[in-house]
PDB file of N, CA and C in Angstrom:
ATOM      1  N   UNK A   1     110.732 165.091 -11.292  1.00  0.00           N
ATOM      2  CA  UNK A   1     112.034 165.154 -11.923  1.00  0.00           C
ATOM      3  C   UNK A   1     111.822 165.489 -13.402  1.00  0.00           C
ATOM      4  N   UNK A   2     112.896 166.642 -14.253  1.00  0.00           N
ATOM      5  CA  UNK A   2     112.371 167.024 -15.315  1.00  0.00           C
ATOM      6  C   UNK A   2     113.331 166.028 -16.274  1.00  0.00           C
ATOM      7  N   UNK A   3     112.533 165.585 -17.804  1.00  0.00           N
ATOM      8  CA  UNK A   3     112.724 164.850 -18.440  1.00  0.00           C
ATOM      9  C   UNK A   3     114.520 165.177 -18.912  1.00  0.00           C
ATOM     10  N   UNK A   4     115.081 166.029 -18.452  1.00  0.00           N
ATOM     11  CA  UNK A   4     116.605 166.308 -18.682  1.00  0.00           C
ATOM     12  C   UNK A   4     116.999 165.309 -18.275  1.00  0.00           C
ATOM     13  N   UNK A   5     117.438 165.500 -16.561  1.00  0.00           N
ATOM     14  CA  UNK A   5     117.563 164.612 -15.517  1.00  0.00           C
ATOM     15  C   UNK A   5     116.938 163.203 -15.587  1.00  0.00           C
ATOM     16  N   UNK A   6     115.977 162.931 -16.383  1.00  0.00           N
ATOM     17  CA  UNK A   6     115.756 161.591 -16.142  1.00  0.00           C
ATOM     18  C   UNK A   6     116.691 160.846 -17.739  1.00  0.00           C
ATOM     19  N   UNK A   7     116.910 161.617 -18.310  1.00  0.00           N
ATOM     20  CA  UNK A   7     117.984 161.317 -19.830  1.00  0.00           C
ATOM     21  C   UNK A   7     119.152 161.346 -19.142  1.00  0.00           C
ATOM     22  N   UNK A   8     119.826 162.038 -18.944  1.00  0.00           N
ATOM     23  CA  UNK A   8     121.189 162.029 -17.557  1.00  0.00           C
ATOM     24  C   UNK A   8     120.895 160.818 -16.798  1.00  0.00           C
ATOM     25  N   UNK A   9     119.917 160.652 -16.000  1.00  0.00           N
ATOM     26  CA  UNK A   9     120.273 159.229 -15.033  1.00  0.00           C
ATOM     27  C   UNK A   9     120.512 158.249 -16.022  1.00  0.00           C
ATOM     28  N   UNK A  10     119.772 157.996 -16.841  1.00  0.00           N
ATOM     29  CA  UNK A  10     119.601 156.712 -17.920  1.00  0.00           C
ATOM     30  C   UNK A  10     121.174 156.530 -18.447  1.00  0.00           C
ATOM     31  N   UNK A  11     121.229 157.550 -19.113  1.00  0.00           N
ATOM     32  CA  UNK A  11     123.246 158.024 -19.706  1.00  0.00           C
ATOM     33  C   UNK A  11     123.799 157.112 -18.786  1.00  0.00           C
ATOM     34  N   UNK A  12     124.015 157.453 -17.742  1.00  0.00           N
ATOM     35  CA  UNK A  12     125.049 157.604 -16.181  1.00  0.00           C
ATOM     36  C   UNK A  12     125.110 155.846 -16.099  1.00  0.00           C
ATOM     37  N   UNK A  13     123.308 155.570 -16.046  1.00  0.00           N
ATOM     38  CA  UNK A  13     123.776 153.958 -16.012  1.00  0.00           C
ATOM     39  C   UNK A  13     123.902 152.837 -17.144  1.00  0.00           C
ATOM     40  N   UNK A  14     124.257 153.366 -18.516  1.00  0.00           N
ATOM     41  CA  UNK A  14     124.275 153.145 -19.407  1.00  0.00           C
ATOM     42  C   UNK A  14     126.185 152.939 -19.418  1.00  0.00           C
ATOM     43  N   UNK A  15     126.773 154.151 -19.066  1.00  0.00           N
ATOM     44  CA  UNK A  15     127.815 154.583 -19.163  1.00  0.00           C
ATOM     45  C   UNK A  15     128.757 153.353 -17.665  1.00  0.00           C
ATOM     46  N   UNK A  16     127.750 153.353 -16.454  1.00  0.00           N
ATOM     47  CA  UNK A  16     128.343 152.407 -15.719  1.00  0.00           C
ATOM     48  C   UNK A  16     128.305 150.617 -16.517  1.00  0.00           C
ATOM     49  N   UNK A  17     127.291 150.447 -17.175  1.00  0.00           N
ATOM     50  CA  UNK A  17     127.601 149.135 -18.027  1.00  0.00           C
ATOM     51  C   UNK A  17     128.917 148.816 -19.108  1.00  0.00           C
ATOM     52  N   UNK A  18     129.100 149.838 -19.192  1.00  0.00           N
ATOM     53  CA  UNK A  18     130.197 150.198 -20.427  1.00  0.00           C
ATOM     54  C   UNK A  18     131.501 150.224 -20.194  1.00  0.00           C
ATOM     55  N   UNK A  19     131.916 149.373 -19.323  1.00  0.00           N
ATOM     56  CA  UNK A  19     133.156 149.932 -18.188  1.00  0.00           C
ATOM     57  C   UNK A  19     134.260 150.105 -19.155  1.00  0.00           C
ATOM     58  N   UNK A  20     134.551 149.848 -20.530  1.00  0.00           N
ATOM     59  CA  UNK A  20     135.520 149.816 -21.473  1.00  0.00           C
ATOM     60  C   UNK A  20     135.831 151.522 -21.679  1.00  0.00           C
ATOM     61  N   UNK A  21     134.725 152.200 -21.417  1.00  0.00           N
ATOM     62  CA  UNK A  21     134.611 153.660 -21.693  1.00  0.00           C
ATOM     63  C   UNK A  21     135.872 153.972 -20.884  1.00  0.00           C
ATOM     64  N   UNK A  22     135.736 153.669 -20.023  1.00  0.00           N
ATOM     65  CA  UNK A  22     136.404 154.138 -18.409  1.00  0.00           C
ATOM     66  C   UNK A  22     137.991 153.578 -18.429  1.00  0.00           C
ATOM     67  N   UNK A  23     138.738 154.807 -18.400  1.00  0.00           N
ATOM     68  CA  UNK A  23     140.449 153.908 -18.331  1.00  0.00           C
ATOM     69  C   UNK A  23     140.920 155.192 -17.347  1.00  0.00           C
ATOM     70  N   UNK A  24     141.513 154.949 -16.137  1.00  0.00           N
ATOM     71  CA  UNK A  24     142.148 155.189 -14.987  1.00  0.00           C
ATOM     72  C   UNK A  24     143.305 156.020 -15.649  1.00  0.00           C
ATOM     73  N   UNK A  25     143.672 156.831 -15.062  1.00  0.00           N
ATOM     74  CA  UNK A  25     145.014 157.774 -15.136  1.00  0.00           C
ATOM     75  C   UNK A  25     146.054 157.696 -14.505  1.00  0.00           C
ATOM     76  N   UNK A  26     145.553 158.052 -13.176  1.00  0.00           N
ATOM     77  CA  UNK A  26     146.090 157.700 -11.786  1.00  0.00           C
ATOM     78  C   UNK A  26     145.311 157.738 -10.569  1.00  0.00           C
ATOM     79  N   UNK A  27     145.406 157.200  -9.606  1.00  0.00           N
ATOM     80  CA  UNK A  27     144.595 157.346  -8.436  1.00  0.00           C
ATOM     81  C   UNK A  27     145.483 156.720  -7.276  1.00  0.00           C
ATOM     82  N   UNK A  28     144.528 157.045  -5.791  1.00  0.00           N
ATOM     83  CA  UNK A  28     145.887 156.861  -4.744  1.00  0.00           C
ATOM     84  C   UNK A  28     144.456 156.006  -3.786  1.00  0.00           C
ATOM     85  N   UNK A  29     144.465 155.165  -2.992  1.00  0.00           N
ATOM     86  CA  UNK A  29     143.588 154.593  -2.078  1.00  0.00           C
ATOM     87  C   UNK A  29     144.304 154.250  -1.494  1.00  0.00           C
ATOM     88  N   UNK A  30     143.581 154.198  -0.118  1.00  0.00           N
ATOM     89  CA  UNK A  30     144.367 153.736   1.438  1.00  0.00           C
ATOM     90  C   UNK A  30     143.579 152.295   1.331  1.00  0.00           C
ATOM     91  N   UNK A  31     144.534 151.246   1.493  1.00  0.00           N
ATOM     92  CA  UNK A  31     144.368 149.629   1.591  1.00  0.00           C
ATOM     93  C   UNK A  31     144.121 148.992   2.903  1.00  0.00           C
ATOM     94  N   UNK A  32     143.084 148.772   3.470  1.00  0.00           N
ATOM     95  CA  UNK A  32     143.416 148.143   5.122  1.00  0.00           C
ATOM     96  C   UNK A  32     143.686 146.665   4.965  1.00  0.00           C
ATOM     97  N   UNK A  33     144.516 146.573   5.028  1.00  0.00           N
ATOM     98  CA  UNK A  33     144.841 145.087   4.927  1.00  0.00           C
ATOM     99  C   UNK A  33     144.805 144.004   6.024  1.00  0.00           C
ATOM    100  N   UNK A  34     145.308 142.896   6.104  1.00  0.00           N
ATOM    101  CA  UNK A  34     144.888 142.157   7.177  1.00  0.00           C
ATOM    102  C   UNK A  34     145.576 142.531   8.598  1.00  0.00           C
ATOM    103  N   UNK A  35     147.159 142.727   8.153  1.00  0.00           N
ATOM    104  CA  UNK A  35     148.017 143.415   9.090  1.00  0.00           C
ATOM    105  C   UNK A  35     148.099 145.143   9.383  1.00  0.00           C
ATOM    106  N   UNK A  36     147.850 145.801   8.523  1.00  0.00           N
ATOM    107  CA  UNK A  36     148.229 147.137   7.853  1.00  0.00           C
ATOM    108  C   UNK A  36     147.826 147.812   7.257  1.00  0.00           C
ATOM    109  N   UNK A  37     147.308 149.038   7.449  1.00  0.00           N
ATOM    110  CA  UNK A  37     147.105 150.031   6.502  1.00  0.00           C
ATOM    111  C   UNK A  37     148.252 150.110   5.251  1.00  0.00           C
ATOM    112  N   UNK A  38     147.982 150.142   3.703  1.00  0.00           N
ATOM    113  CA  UNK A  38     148.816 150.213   3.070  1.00  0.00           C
ATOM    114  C   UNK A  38     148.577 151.807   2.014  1.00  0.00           C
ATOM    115  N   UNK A  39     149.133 152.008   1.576  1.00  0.00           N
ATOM    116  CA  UNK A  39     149.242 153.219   0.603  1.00  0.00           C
ATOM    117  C   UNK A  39     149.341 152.647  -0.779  1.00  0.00           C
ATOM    118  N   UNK A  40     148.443 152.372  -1.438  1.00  0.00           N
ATOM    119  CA  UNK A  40     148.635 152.117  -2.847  1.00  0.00           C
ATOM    120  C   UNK A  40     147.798 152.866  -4.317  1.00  0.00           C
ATOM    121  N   UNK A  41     149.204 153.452  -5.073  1.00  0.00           N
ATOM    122  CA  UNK A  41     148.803 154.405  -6.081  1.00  0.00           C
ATOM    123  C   UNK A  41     148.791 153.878  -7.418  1.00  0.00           C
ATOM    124  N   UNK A  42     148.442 153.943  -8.268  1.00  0.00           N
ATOM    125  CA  UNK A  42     148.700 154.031  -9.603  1.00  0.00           C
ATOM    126  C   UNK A  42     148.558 154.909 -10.592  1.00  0.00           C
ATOM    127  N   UNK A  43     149.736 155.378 -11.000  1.00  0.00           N
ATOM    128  CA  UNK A  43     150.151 156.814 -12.416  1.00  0.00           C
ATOM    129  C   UNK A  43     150.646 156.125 -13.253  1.00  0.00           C
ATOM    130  N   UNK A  44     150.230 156.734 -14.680  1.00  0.00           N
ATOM    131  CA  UNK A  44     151.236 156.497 -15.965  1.00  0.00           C
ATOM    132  C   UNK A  44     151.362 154.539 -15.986  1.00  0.00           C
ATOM    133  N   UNK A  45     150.412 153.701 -15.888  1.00  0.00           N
ATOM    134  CA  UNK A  45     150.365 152.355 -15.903  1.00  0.00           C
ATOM    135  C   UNK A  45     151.276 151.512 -15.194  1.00  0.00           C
ATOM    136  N   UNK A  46     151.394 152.377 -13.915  1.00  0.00           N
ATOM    137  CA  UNK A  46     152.384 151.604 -12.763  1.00  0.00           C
ATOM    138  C   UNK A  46     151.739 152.066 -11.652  1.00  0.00           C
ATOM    139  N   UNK A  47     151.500 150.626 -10.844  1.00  0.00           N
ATOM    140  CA  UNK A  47     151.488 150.499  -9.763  1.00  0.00           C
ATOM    141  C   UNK A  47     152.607 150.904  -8.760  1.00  0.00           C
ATOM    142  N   UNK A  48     152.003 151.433  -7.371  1.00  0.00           N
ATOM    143  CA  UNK A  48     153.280 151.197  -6.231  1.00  0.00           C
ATOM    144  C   UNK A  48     152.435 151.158  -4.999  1.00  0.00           C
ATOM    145  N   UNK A  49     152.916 150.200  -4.083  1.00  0.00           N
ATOM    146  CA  UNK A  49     152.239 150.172  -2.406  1.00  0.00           C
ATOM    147  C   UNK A  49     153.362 150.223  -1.518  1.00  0.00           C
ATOM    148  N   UNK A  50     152.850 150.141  -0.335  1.00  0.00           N
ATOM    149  CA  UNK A  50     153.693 150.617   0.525  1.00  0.00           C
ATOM    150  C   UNK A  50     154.484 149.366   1.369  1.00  0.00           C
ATOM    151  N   UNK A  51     153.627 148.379   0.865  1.00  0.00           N
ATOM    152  CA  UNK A  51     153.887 146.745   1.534  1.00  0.00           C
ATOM    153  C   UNK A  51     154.958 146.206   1.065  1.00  0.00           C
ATOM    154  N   UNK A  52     155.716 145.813   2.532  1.00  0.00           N
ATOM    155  CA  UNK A  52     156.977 144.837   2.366  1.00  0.00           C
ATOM    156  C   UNK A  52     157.188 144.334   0.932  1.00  0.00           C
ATOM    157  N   UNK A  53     155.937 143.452   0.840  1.00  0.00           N
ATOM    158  CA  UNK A  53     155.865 142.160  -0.260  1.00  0.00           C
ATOM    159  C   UNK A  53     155.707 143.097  -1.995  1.00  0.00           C
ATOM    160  N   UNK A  54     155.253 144.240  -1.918  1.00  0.00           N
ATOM    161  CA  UNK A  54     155.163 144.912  -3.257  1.00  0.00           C
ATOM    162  C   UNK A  54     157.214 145.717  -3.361  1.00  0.00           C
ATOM    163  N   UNK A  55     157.628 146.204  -2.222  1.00  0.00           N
ATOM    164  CA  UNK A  55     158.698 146.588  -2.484  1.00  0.00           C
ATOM    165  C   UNK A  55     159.597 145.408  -2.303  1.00  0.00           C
ATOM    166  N   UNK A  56     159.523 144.475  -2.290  1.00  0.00           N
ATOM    167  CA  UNK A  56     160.838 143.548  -3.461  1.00  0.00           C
ATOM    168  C   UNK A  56     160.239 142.605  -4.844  1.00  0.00           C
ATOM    169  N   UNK A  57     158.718 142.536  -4.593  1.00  0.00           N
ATOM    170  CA  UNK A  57     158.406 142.088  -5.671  1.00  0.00           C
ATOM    171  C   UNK A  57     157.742 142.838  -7.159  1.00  0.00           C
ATOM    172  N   UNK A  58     157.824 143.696  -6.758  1.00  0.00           N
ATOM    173  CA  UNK A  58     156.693 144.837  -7.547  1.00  0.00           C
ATOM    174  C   UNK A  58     155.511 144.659  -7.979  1.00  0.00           C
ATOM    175  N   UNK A  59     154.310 144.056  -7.141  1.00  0.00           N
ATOM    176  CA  UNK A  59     153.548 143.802  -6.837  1.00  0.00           C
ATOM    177  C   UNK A  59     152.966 142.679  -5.800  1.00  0.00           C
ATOM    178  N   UNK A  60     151.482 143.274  -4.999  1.00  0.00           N
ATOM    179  CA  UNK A  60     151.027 142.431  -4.147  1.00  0.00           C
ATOM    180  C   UNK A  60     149.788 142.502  -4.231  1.00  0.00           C
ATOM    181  N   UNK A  61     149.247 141.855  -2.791  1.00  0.00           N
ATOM    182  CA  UNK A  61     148.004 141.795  -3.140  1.00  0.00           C
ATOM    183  C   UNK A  61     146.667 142.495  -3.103  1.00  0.00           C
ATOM    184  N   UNK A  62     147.615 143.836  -2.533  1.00  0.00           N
ATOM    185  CA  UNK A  62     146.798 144.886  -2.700  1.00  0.00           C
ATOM    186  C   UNK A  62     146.395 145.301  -4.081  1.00  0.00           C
ATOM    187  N   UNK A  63     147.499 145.535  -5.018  1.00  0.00           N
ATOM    188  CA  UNK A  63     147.907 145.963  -6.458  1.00  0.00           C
ATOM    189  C   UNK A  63     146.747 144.614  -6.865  1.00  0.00           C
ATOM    190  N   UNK A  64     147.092 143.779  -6.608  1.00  0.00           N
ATOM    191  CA  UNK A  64     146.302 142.520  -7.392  1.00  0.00           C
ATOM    192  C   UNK A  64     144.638 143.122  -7.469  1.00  0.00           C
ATOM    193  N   UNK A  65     144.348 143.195  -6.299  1.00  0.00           N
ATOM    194  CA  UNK A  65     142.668 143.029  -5.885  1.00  0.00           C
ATOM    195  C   UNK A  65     142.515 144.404  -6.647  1.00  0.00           C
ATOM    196  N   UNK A  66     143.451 145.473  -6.660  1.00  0.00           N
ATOM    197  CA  UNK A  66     142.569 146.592  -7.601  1.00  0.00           C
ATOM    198  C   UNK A  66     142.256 146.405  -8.986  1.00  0.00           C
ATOM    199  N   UNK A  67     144.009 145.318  -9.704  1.00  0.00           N
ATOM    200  CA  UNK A  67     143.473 145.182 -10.925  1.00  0.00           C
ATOM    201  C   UNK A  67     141.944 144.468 -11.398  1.00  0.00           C
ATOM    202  N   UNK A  68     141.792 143.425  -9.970  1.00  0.00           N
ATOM    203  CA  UNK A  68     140.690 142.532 -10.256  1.00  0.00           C
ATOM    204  C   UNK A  68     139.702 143.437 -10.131  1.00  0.00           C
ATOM    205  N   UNK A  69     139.386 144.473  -9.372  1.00  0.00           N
ATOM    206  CA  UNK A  69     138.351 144.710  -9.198  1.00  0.00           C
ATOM    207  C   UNK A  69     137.690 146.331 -10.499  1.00  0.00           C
ATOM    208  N   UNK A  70     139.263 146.771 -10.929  1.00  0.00           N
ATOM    209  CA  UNK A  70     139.358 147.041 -12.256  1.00  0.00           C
ATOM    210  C   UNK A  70     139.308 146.985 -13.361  1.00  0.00           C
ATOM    211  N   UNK A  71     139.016 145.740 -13.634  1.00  0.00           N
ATOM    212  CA  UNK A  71     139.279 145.120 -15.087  1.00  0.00           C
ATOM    213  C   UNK A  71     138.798 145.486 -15.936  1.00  0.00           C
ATOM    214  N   UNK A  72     139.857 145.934 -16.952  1.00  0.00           N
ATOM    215  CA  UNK A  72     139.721 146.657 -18.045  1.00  0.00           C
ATOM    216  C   UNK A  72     139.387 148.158 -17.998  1.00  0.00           C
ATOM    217  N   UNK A  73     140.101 148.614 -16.726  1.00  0.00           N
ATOM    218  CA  UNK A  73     139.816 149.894 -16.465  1.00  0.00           C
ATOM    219  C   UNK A  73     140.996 150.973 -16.222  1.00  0.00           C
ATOM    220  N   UNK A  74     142.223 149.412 -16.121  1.00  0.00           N
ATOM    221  CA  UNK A  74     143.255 150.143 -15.826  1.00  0.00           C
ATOM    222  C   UNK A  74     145.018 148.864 -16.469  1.00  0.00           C
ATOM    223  N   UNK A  75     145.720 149.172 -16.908  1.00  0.00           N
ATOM    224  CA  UNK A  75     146.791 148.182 -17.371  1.00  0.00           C
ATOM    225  C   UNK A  75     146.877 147.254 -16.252  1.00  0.00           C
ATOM    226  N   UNK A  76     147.211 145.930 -16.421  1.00  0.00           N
ATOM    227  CA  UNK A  76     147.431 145.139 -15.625  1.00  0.00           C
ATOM    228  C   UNK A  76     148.871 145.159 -15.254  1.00  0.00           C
ATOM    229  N   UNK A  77     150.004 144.503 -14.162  1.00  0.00           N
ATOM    230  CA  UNK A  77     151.117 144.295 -14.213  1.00  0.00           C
ATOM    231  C   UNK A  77     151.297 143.501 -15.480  1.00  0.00           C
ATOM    232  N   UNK A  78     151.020 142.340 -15.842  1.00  0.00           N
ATOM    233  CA  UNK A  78     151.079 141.390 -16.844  1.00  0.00           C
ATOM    234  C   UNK A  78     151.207 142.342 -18.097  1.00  0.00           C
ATOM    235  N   UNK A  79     150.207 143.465 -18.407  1.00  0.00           N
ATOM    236  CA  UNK A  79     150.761 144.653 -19.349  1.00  0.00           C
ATOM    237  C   UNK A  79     151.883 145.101 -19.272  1.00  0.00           C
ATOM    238  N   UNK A  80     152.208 145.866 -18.016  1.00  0.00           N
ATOM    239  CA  UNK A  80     153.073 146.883 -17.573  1.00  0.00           C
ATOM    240  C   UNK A  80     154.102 146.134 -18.164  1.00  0.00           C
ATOM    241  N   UNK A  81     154.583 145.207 -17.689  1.00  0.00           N
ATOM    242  CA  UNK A  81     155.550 144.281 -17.357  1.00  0.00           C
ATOM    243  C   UNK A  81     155.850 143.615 -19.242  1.00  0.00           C
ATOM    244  N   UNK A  82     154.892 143.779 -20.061  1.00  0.00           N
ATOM    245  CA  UNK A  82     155.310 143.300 -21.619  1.00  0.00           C
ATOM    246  C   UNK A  82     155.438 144.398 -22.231  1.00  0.00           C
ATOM    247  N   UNK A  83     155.848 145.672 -21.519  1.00  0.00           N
ATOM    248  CA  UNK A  83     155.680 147.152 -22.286  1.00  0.00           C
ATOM    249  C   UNK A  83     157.521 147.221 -22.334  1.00  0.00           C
TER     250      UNK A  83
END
């Protein structure tokens, strides 16, 4: 492997420690949930899913587990929601 590529890998996991670098735009993932496949997107610092419990509450626990597993990568509802 030439010494480029081995400066690039190093970067790459330098850059995965750094997760503050990293802020989400929008993105769309399919949720398998316990009952259900769900559809859940987030654009422009709003969440939306496709689950019962997110369309009267505006959020669930799909939305939840991405922020958790996001953190600090993407606005939280608790943001959204003081904007």
């Amino acid at each position: 492997m030439d010494s480029g590529m081995i400066s690039k890998i190093k970067k790459a996991k330098r850059y995965a420690e750094e997760r503050d670098r990293i802020r989400f735009q929008k993105f769309e993932v399919t949720f398998k949930g316990t009952n259900n496949t769900h559809k859940t997107q987030y654009q422009d610092g709003k969440w939306q899913c496709t689950c019962d419990f997110f369309k009267s509450r505006g959020l669930c626990c799909h939305t939840m587990a991405l922020e958790i597993i996001l953190e600090g990568m993407v606005s939280s509802s608790a943001e959204s929601s003081e904007a």
